[in-house]
N, C-alpha and C. Protein backbone atom coordinates (compact mmCIF):
# COMPACT_ATOMS: atom_id res chain seq x y z
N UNK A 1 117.99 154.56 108.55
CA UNK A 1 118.65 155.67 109.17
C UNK A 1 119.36 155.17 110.39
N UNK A 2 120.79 155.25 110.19
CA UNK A 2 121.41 154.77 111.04
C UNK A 2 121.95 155.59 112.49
N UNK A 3 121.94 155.35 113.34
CA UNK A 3 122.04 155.99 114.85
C UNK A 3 123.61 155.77 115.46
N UNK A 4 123.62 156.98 115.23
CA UNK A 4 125.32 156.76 115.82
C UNK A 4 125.68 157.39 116.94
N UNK A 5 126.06 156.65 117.52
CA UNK A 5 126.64 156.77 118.88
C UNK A 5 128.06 156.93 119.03
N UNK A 6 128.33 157.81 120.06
CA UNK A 6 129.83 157.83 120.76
C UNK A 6 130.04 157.87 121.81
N UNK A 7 131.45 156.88 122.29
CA UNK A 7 131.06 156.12 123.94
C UNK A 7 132.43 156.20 123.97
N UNK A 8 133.40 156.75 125.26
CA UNK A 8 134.99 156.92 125.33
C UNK A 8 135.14 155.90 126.49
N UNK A 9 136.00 154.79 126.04
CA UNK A 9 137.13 153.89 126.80
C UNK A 9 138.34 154.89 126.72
N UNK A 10 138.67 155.47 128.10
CA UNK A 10 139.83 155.80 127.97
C UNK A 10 140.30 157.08 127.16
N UNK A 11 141.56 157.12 126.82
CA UNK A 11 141.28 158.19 125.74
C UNK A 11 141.29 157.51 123.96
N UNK A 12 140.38 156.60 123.87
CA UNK A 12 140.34 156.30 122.54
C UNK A 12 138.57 156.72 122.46
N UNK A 13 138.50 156.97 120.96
CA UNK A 13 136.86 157.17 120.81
C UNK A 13 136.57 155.84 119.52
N UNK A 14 135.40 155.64 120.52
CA UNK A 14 134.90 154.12 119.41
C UNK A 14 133.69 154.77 118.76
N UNK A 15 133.55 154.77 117.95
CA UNK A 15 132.05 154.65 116.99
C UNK A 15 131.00 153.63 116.79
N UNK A 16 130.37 153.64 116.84
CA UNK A 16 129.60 152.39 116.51
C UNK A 16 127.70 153.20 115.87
N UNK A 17 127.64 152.32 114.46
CA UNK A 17 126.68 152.77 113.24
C UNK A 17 126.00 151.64 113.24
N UNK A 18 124.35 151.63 113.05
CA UNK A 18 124.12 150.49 112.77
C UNK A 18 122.71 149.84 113.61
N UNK A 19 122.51 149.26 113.36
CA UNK A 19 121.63 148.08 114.40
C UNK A 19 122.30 147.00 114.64
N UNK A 20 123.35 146.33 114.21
CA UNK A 20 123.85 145.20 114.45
C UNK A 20 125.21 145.57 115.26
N UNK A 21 124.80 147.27 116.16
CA UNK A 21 126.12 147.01 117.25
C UNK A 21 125.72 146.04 118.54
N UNK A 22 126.83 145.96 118.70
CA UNK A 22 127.26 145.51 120.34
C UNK A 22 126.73 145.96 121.41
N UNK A 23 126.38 145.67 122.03
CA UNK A 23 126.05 146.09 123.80
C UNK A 23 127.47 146.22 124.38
N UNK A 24 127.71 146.84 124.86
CA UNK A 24 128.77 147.52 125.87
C UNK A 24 128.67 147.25 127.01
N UNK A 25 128.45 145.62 127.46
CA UNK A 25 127.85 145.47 128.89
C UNK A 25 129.66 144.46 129.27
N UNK A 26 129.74 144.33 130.80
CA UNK A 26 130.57 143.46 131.05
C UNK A 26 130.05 142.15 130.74
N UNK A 27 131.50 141.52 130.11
CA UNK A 27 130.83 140.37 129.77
C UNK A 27 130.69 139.30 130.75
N UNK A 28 131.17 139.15 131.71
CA UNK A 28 130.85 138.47 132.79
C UNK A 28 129.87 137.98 133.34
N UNK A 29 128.67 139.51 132.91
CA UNK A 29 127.20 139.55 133.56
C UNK A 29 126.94 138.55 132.67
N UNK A 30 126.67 138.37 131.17
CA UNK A 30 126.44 137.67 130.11
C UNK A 30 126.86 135.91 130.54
N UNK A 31 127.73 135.56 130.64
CA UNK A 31 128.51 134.61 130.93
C UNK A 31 127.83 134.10 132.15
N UNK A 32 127.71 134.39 132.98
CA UNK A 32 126.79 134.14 134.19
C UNK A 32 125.64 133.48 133.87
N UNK A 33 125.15 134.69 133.03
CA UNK A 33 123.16 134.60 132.52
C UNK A 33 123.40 133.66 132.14
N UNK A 34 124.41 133.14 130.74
CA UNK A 34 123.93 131.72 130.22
C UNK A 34 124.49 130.25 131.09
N UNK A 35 125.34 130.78 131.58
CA UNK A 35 125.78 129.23 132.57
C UNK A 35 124.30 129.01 133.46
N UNK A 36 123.48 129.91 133.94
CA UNK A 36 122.47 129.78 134.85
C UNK A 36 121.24 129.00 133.94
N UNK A 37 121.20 129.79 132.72
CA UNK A 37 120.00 129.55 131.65
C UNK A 37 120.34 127.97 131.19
N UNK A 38 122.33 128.06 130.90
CA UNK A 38 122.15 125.89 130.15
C UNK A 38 121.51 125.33 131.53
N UNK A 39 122.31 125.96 132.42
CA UNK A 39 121.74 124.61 133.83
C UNK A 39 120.31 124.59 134.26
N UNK A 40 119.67 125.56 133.77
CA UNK A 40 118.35 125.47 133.50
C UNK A 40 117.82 124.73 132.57
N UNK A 41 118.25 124.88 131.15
CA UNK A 41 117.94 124.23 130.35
C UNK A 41 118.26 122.50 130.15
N UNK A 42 119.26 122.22 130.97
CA UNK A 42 119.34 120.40 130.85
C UNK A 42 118.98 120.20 132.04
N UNK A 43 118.32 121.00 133.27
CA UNK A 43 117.20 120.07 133.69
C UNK A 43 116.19 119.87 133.40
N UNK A 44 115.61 120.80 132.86
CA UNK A 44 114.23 120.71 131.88
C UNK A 44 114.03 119.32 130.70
N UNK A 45 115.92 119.31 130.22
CA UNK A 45 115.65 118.60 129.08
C UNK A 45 115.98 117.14 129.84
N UNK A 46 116.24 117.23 131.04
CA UNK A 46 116.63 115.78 131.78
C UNK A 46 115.50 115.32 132.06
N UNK A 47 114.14 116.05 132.78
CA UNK A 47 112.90 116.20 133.27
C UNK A 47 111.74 115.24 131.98
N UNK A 48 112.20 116.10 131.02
CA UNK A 48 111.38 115.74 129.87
C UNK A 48 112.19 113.76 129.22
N UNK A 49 113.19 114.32 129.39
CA UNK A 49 113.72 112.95 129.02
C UNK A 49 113.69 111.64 130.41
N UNK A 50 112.72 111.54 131.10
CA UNK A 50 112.73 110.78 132.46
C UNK A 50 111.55 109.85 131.69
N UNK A 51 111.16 109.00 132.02
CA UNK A 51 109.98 108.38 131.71
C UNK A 51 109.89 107.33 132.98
N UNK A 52 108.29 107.46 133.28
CA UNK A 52 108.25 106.23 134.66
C UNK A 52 107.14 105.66 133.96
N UNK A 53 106.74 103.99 134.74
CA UNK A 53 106.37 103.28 134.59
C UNK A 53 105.12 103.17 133.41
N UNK A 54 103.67 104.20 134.08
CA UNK A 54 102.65 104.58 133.54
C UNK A 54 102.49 105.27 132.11
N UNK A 55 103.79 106.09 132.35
CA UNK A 55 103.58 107.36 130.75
C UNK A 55 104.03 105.80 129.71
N UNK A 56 105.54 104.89 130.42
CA UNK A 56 105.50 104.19 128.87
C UNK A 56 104.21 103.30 129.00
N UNK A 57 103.45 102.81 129.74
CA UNK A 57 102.95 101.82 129.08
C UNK A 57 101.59 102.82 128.60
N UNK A 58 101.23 103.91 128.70
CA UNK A 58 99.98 104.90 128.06
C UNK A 58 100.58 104.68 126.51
N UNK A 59 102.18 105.10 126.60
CA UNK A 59 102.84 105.16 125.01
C UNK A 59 102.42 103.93 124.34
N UNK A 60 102.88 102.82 125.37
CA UNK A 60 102.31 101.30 124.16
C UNK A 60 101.12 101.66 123.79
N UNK A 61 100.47 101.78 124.68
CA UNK A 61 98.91 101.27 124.17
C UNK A 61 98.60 102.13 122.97
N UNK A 62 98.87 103.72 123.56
CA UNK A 62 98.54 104.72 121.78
C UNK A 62 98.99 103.64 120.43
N UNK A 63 100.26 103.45 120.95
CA UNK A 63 101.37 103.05 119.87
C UNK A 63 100.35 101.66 119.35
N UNK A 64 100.05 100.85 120.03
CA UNK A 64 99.30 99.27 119.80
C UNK A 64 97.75 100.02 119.01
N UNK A 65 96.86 101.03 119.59
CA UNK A 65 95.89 101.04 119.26
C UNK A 65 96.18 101.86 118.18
N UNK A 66 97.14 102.60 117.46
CA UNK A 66 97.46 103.46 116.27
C UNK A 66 97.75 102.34 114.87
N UNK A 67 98.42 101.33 115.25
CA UNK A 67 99.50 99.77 114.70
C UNK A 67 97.98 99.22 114.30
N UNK A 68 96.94 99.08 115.25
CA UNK A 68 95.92 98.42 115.36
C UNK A 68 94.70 98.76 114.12
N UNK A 69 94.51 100.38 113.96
CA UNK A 69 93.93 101.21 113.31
C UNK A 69 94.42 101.38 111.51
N UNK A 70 95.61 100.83 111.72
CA UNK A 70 96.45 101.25 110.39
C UNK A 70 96.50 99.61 109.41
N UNK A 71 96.18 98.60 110.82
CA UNK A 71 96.24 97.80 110.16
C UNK A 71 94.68 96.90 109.93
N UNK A 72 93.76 97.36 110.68
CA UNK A 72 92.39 97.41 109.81
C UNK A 72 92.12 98.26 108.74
N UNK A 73 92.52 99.60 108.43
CA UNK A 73 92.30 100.53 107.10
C UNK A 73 93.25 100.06 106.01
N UNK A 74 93.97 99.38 106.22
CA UNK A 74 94.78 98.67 105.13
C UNK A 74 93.74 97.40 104.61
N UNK A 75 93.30 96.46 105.76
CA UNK A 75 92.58 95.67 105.33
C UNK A 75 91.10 96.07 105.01
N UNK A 76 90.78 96.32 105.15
CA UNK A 76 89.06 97.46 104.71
C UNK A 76 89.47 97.65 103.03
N UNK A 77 90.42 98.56 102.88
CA UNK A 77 90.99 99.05 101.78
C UNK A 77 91.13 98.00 101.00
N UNK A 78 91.74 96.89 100.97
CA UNK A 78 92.13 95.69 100.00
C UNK A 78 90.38 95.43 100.01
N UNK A 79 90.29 94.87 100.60
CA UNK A 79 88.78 94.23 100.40
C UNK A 79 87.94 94.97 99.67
N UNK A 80 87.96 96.44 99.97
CA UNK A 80 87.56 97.08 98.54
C UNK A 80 87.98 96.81 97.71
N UNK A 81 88.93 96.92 97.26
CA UNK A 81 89.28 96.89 96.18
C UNK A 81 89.17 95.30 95.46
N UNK A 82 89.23 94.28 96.05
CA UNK A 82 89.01 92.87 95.54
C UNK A 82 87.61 93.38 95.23
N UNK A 83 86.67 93.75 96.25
CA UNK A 83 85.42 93.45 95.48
C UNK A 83 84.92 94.54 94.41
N UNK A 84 85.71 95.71 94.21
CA UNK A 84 85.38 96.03 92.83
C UNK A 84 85.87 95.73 91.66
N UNK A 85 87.10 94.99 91.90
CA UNK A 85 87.79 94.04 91.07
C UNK A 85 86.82 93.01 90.73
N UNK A 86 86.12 92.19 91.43
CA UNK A 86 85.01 91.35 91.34
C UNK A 86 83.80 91.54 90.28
N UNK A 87 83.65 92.74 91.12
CA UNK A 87 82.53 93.59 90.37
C UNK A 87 82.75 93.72 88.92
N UNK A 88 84.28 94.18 88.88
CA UNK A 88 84.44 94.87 87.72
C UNK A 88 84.49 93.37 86.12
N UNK A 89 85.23 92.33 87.00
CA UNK A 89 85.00 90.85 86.11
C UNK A 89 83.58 90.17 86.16
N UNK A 90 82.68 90.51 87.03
CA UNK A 90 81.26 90.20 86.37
C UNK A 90 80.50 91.05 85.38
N UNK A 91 80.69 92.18 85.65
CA UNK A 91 80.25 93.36 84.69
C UNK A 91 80.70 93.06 83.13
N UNK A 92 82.09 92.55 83.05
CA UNK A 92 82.63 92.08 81.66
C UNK A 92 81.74 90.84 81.19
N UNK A 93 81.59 89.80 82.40
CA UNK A 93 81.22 88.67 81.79
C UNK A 93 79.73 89.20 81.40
N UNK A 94 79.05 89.45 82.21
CA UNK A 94 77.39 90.09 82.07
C UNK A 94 77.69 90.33 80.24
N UNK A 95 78.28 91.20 80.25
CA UNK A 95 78.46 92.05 78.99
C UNK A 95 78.95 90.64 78.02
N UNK A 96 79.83 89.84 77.72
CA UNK A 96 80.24 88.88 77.20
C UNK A 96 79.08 87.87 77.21
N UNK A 97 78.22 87.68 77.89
CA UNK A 97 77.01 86.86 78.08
C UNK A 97 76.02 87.83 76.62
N UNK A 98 75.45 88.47 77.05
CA UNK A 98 74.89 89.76 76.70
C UNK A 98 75.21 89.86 74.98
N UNK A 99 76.35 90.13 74.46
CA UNK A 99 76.74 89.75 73.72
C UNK A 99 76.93 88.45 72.54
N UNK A 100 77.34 87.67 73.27
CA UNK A 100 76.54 86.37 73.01
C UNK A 100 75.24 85.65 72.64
N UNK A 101 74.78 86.50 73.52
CA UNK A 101 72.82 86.10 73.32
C UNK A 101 72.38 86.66 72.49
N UNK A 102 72.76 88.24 72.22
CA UNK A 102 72.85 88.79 70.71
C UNK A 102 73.31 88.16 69.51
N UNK A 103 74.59 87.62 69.19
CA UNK A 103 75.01 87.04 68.36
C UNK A 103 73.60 85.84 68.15
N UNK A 104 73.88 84.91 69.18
CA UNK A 104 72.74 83.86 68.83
C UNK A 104 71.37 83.94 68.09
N UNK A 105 70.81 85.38 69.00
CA UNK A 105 69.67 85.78 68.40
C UNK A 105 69.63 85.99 67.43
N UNK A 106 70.14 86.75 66.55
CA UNK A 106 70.82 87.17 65.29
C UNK A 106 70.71 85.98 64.42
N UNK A 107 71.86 85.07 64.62
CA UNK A 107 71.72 84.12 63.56
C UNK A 107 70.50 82.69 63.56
N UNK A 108 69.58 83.07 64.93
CA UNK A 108 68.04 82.07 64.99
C UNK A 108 67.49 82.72 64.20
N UNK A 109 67.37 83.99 64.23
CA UNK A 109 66.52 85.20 63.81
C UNK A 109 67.11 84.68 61.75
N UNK A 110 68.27 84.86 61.12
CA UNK A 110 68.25 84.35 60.27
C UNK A 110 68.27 82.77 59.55
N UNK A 111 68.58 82.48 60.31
CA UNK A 111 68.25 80.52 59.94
C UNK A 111 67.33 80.38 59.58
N UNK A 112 65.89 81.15 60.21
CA UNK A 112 64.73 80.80 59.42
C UNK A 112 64.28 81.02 58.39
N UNK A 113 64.08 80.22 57.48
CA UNK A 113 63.43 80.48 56.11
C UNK A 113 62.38 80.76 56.24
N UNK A 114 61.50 82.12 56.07
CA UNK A 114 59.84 81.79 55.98
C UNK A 114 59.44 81.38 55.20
N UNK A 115 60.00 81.23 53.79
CA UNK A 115 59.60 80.49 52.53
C UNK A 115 59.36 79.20 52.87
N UNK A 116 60.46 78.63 53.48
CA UNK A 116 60.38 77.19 53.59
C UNK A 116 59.38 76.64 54.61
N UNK A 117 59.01 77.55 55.85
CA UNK A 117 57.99 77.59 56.56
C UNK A 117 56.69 77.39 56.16
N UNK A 118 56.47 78.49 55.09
CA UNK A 118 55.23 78.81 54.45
C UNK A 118 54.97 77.72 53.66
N UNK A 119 55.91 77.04 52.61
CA UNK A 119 55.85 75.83 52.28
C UNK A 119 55.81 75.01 52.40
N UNK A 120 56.16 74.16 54.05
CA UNK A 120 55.45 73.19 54.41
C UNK A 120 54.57 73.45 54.86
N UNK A 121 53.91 74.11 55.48
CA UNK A 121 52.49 74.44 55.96
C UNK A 121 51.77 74.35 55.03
N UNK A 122 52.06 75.15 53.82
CA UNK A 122 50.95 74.49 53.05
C UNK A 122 50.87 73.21 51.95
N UNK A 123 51.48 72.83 51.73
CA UNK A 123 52.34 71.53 51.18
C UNK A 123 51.88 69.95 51.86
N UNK A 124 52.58 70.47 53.28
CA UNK A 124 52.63 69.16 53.78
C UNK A 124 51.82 68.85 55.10
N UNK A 125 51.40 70.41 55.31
CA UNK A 125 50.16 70.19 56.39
C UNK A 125 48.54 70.71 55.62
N UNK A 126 48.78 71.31 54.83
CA UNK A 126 47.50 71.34 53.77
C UNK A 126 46.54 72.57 54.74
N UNK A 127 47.50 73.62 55.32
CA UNK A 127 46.81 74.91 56.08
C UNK A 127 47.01 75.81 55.29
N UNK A 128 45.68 77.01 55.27
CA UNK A 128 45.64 77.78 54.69
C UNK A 128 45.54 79.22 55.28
N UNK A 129 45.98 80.16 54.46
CA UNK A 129 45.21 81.53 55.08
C UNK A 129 44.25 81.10 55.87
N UNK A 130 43.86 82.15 56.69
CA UNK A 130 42.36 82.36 56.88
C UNK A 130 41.89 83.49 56.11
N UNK A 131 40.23 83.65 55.70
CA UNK A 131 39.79 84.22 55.10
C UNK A 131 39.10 85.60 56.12
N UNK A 132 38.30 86.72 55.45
CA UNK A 132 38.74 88.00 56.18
C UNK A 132 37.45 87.47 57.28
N UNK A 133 36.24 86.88 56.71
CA UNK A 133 35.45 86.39 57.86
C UNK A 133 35.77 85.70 58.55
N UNK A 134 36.70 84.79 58.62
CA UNK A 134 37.20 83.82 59.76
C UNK A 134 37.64 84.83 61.07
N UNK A 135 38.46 85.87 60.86
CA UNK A 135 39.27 86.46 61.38
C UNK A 135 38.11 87.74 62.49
N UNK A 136 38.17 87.61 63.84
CA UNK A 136 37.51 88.58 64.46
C UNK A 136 38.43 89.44 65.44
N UNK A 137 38.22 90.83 64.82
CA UNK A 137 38.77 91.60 65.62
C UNK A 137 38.11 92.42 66.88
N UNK A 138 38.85 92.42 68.24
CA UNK A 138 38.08 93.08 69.44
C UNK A 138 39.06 94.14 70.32
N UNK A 139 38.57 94.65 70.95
CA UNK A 139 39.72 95.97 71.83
C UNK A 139 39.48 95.62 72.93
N UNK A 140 40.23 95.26 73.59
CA UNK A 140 40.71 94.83 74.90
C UNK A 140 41.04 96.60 75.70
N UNK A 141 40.63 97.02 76.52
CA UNK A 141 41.10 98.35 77.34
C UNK A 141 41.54 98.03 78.75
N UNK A 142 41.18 97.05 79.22
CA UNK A 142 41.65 96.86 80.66
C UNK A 142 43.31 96.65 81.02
N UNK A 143 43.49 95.79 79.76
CA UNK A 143 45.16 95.22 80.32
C UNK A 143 45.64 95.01 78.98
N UNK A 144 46.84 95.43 78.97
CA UNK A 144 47.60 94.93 77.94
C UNK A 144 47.62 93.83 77.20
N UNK A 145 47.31 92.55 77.19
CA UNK A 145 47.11 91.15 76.84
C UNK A 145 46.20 90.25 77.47
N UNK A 146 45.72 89.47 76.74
CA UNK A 146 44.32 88.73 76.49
C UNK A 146 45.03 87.40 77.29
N UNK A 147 44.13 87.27 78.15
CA UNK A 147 44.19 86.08 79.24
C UNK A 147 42.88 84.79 78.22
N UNK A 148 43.48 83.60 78.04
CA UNK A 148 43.02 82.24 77.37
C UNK A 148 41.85 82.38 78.16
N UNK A 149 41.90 82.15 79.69
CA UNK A 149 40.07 82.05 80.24
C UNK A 149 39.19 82.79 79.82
N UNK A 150 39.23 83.74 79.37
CA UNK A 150 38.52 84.92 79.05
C UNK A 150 37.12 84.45 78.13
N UNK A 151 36.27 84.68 78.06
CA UNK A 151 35.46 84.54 77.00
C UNK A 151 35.36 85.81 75.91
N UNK A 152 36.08 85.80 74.55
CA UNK A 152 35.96 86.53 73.18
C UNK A 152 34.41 86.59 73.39
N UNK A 153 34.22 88.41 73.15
CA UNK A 153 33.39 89.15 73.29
C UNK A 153 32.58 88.52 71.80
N UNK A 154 30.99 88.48 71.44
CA UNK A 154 30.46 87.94 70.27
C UNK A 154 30.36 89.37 69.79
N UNK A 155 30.08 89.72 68.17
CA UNK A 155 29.50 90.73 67.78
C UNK A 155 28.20 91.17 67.59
């Protein structure tokens, strides 16, 4: 809703509709205000732009101890990363080892003949079964496996 005004210069009538009218002030007053306000404003910006002795060398030092900070977290950072790179090529080899020892096992595990086992043993070392009385069975409860010093319990 627009606000309209009527204001007489003279004998002409001006209109003016709107929010984006004009002020009706001399412009002189205006012209004044801002010559006072720039010369305000570039001493402020002269003020700010001055620098003495102390403020620059406070600036180095931020500036040196910021340079300083950026260039230990760079190095921190690499060194991580080499050593999980590290990490990450022993973990393969582990595994490639690992692997390996499997394979090996595997084919010790088949190389052996028990036939051929069983056949020189009894063949060429002349050993036999044992029979069911030779054989004594006992229950151990204390520990998992039978220590040689031990003396086998009699029945």
């Amino acid at each position: 809703m627009a606000a309209k005004s009527r204001k007489r210069t003279g004998a002409q009538a001006e209109y003016v509709t709107g929010t984006a009218a004009r002020k009706l002030e001399p412009e002189r007053r205006q012209v004044s205000r801002n010559r006072s306000h720039t010369v305000t404003v570039r001493r402020n910006q002269e003020k700010a732009l001055q620098m003495n002795l102390p403020y620059v060398m406070i600036l180095t030092a931020a500036a040196i101890c910021a340079l300083y900070l950026c260039v230990s977290y760079l190095k921190l950072q690499s060194s991580i990363t080499a050593r999980l790179n590290h990490i990450e090529s022993l973990e393969k080899a582990i595994e490639t080892l690992k692997d390996d020892n499997d394979a090996l096992e595997t084919r010790i595990n088949t190389s052996v003949d028990l036939d051929y086992v069983y056949k020189v043993a009894t063949e060429e070392l002349d050993m036999v079964y044992a029979n069911k009385n030779q054989v004594r069975l006992y229950n151990k409860t204390e520990s998992e496996y039978v220590r040689q010093y031990e003396d086998i319990p009699e029945r």
